[in-house]
Structure formats: C-alpha cells, structure tokens
N, C-alpha and C. Protein backbone atom coordinates (compact mmCIF):
# COMPACT_ATOMS: atom_id res chain seq x y z
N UNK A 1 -16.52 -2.83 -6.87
CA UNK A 1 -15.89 -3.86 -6.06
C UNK A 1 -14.63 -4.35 -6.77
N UNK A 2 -13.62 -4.51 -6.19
CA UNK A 2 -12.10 -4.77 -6.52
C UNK A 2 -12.68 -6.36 -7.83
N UNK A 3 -12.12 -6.82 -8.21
CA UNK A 3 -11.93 -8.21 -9.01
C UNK A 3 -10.94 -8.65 -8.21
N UNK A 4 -11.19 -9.61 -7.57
CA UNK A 4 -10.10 -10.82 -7.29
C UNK A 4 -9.17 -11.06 -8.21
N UNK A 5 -9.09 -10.82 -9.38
CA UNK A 5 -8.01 -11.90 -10.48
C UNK A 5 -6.90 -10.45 -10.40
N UNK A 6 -5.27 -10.98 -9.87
CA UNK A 6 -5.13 -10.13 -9.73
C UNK A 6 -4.30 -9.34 -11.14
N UNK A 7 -4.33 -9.56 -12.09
CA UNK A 7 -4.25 -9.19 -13.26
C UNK A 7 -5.09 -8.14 -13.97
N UNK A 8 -6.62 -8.06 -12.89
CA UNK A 8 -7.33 -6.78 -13.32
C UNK A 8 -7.03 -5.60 -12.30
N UNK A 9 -6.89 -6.13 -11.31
CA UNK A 9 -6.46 -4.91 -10.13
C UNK A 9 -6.35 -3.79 -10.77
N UNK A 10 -5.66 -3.53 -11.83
CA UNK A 10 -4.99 -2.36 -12.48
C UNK A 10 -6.21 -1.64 -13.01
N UNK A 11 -7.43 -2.56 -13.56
CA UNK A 11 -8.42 -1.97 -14.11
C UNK A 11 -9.50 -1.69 -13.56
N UNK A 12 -9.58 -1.54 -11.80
CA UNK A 12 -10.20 -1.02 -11.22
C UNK A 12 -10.88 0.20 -11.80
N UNK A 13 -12.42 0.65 -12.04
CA UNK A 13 -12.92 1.56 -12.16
C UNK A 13 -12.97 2.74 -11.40
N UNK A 14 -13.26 2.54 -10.18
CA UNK A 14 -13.08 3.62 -9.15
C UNK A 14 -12.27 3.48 -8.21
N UNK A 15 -11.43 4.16 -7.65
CA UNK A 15 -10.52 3.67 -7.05
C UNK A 15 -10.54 4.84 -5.46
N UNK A 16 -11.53 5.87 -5.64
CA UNK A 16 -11.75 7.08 -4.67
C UNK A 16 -12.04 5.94 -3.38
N UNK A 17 -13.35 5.50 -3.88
CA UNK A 17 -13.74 5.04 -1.87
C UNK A 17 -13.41 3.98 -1.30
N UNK A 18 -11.90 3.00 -1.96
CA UNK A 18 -10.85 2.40 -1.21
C UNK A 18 -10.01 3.83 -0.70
N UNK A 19 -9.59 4.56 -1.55
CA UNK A 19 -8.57 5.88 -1.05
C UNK A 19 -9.71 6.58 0.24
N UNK A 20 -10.65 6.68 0.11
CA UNK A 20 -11.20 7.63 1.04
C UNK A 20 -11.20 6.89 2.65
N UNK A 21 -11.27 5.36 2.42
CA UNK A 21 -11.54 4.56 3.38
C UNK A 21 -10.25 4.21 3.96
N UNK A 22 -9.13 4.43 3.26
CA UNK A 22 -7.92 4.47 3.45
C UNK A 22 -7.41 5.29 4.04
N UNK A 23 -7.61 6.71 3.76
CA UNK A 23 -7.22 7.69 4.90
C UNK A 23 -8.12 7.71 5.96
N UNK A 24 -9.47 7.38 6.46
CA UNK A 24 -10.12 7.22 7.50
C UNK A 24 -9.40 6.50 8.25
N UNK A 25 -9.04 5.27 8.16
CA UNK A 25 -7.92 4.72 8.91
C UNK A 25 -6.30 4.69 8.95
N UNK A 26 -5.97 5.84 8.57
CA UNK A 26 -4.69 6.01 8.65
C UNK A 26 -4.58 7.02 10.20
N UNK A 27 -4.96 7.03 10.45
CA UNK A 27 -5.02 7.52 12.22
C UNK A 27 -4.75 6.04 13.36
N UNK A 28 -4.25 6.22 13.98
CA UNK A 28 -3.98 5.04 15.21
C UNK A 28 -4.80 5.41 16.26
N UNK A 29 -5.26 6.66 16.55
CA UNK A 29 -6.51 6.94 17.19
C UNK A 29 -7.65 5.90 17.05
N UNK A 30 -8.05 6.46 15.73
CA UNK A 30 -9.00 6.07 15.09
C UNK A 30 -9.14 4.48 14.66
N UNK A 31 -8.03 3.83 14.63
CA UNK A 31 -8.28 2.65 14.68
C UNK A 31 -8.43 2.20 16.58
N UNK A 32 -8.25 2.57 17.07
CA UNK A 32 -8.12 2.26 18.69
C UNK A 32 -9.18 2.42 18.95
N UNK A 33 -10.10 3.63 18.53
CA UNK A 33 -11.80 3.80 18.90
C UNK A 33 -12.63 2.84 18.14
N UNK A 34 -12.22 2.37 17.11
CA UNK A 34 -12.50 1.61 16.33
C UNK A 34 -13.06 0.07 17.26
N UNK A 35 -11.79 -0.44 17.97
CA UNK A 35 -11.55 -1.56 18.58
C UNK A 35 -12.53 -1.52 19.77
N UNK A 36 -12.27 -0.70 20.30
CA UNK A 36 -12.75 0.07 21.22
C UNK A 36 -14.25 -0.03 21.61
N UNK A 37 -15.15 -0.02 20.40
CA UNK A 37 -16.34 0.00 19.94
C UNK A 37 -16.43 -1.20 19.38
N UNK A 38 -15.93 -2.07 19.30
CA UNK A 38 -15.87 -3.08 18.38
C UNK A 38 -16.85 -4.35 19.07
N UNK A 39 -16.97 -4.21 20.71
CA UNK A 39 -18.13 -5.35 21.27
C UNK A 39 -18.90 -4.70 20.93
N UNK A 40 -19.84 -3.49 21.55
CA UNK A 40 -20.60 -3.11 22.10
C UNK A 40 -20.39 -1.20 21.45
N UNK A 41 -21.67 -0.99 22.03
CA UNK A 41 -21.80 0.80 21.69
C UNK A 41 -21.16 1.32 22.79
N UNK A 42 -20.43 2.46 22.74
CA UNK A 42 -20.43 3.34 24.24
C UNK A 42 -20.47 4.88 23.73
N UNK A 43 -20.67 5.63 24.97
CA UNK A 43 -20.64 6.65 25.06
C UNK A 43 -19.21 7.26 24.36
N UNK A 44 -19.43 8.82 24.51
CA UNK A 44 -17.83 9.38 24.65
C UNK A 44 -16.97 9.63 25.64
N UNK A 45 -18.01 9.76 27.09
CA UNK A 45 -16.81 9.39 27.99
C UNK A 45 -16.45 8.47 28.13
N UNK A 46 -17.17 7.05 28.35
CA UNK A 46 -16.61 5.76 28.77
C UNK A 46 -15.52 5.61 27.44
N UNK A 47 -15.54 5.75 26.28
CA UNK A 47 -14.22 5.81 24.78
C UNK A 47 -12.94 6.42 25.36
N UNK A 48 -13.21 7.80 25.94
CA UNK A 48 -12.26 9.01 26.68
C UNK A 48 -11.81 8.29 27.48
N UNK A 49 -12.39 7.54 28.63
CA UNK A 49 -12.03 7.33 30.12
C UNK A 49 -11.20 5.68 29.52
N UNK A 50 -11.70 4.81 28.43
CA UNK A 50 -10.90 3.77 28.47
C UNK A 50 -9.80 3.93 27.65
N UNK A 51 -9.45 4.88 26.53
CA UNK A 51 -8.24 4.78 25.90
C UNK A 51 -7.28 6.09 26.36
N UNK A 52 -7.71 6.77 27.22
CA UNK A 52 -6.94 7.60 28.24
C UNK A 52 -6.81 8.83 26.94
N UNK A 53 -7.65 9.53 25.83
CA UNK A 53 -7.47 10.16 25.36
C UNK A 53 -8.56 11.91 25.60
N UNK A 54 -8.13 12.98 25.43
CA UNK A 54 -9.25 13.89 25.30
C UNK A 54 -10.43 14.15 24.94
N UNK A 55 -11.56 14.32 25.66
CA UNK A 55 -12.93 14.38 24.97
C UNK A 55 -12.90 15.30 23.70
N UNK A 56 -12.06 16.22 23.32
CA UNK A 56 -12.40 17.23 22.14
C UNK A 56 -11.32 15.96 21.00
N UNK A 57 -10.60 15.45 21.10
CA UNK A 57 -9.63 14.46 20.58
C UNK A 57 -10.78 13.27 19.53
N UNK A 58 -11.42 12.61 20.73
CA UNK A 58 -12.38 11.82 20.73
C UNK A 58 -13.18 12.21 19.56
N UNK A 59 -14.16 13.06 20.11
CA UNK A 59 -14.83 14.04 18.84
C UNK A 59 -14.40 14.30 17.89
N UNK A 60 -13.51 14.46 17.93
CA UNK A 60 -12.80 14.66 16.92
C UNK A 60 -12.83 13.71 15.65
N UNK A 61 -11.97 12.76 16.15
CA UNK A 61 -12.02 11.14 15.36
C UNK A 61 -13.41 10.58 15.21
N UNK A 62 -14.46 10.94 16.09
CA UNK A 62 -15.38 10.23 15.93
C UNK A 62 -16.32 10.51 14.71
N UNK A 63 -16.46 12.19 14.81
CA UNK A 63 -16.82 12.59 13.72
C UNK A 63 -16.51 12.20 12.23
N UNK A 64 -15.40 11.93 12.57
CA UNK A 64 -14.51 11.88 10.86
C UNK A 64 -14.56 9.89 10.37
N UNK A 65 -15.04 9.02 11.51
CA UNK A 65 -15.14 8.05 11.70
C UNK A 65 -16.54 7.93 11.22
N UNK A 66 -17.75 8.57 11.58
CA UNK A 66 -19.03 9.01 11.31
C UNK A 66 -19.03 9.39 9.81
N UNK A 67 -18.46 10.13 9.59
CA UNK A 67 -18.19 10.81 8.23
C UNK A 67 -17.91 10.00 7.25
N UNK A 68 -16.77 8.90 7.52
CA UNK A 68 -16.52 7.92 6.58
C UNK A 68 -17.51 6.53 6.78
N UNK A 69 -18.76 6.66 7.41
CA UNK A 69 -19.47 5.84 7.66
C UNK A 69 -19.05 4.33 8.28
N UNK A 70 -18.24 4.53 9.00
CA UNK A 70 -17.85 3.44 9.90
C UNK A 70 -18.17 3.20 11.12
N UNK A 71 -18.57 4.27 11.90
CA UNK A 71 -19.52 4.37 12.85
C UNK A 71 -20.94 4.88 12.72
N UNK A 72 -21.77 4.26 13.58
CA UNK A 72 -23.41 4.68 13.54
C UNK A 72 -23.42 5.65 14.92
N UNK A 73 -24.23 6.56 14.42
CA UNK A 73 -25.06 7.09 15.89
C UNK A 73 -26.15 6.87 17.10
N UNK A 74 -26.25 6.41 17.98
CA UNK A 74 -27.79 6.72 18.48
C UNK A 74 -27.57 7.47 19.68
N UNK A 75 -28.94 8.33 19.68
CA UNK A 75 -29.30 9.61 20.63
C UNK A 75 -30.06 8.63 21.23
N UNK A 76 -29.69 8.98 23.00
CA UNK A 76 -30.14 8.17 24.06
C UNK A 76 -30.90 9.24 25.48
N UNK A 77 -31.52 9.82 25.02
CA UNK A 77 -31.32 10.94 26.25
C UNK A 77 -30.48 12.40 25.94
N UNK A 78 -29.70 12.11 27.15
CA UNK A 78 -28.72 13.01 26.96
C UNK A 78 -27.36 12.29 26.29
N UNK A 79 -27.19 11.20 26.33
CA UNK A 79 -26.18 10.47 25.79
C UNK A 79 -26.50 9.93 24.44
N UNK A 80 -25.14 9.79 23.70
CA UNK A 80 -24.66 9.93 22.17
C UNK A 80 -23.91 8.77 22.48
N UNK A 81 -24.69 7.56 21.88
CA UNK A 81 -23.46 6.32 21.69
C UNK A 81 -22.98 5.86 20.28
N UNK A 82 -21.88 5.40 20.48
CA UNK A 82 -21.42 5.17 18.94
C UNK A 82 -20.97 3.46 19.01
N UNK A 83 -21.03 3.07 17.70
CA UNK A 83 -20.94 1.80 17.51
C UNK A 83 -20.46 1.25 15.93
N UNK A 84 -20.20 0.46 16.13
CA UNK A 84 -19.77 -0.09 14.59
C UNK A 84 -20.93 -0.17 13.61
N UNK A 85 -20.55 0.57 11.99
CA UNK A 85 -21.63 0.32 11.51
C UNK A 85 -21.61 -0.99 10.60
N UNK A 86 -20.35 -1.88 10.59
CA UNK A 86 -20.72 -3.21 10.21
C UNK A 86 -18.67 -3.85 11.11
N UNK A 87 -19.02 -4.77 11.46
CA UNK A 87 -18.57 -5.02 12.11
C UNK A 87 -17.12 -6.05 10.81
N UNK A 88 -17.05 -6.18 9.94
CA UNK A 88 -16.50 -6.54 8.59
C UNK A 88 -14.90 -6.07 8.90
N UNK A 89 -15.28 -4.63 10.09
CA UNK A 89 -13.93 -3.69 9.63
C UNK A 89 -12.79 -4.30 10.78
N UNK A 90 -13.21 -4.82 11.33
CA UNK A 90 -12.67 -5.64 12.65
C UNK A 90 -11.63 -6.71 11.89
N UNK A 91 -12.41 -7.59 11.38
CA UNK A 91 -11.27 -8.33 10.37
C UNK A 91 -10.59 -7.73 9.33
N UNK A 92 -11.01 -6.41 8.89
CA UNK A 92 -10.14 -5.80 7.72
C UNK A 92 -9.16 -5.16 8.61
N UNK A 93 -9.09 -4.74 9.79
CA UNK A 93 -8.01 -4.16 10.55
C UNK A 93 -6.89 -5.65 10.79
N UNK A 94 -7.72 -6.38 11.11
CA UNK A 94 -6.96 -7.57 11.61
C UNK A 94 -5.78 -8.04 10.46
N UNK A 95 -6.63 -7.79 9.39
CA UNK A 95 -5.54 -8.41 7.94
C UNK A 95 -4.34 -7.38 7.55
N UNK A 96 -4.94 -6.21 7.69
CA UNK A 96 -4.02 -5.09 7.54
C UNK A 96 -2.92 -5.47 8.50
N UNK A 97 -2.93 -5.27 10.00
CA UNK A 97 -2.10 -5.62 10.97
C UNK A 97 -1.33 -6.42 10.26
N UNK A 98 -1.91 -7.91 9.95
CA UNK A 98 -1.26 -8.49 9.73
C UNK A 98 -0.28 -8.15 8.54
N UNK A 99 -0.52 -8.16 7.38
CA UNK A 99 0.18 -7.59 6.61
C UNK A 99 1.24 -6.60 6.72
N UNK A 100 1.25 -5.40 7.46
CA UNK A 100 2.17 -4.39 8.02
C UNK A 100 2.77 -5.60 8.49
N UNK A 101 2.74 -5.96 9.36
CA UNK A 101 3.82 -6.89 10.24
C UNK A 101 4.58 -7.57 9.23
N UNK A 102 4.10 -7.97 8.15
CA UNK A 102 4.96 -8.90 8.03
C UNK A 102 5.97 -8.29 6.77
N UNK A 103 5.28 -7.46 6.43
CA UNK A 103 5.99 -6.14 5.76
C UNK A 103 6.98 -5.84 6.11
N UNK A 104 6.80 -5.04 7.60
CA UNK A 104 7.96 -4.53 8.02
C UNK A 104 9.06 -5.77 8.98
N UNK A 105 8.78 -6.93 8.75
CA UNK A 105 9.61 -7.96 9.52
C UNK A 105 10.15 -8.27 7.94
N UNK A 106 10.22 -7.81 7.26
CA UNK A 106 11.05 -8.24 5.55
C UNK A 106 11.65 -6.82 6.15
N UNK A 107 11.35 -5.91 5.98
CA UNK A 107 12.33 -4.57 5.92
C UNK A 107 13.44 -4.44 6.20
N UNK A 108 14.47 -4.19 5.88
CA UNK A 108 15.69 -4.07 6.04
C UNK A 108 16.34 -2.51 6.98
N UNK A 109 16.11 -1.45 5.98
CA UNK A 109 16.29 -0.23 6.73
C UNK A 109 15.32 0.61 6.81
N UNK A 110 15.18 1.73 7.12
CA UNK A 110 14.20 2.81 7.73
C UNK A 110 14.31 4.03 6.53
C-alpha cells in the first residue's frame, strides 16, 4: 500500500500492481464499461446495445477488465452478467478525471 507521506512515495516497495492497474484503465472503452456497470450488473448485450459498441469489442475489454479483477462474473442461465468487483473504482475514476482536467487546463501546448 502506497504511504501517504509524500516523501516516501519514492520508496514504494512494489510498484507492478499500481502499473498493472494502470494500464487496465488506460482504455476509454474500458473505463465507459466500467461506468456503465457501475449501478447494477448487466449482460453483454444490454453493455453493447447502451454504449453503441461491438459485441466481440465488448468481450474484449471485458475480459481484460475480468483479468485485472475489476469486474466479477455471474453465470445466469444462458446469460453472463458482469458487475463491479468493488465499487472504490468509481471514485478512483472520478479523482483521476479530475486531475487530468485540471492538468490539462494548466497545459499550454500539445
């Protein structure tokens, strides 16, 4: 776990599964399915049919979303719903946002 003081930051021990959790969300997909899922569980079509993206697309991200343990599974039948596996990441997107924004409202050029 990071240390708050930010004078140790540097002496972070492991630093892989912030990086690993970091590229999981470096997709805008993937944060959108993210949101997406963020009340409630849904399927993969109702995900497909509300962010207007491809079912193999979908799968795609979802898997790799699954993979980085940010989504849970449950088998329903014939239906596969997915859902947040802690809901924490909702406000860590929110802070990020925020941050980018205010990042790039300092930025000068490209």
């Amino acid at each position: 776990m990071l240390n708050k003081n930010p004078k140790n930051y540097m002496h972070v021990e492991n630093l892989q599964a912030p990086a690993f959790l970091a590229k999981s969300l470096s997709d805008e997909n993937r944060l959108r399915i993210l949101l997406c899922i963020s009340h409630k569980k849904k399927s993969v079509s109702a995900i497909v049919e509300e962010l207007q993206l491809s079912q193999p697309l979908i799968s795609h991200h979802l898997k790799e979303l699954k993979r980085s343990l940010l989504v849970t599974v449950e088998r329903n039948g014939p239906f596969i719903y997915y859902e947040l596996a802690d809901k924490r990441i909702i406000d860590i997107l929110r802070d990020l946002n925020d941050f980018a924004m205010n990042l790039l409202a300092r930025r000068k050029t490209f």
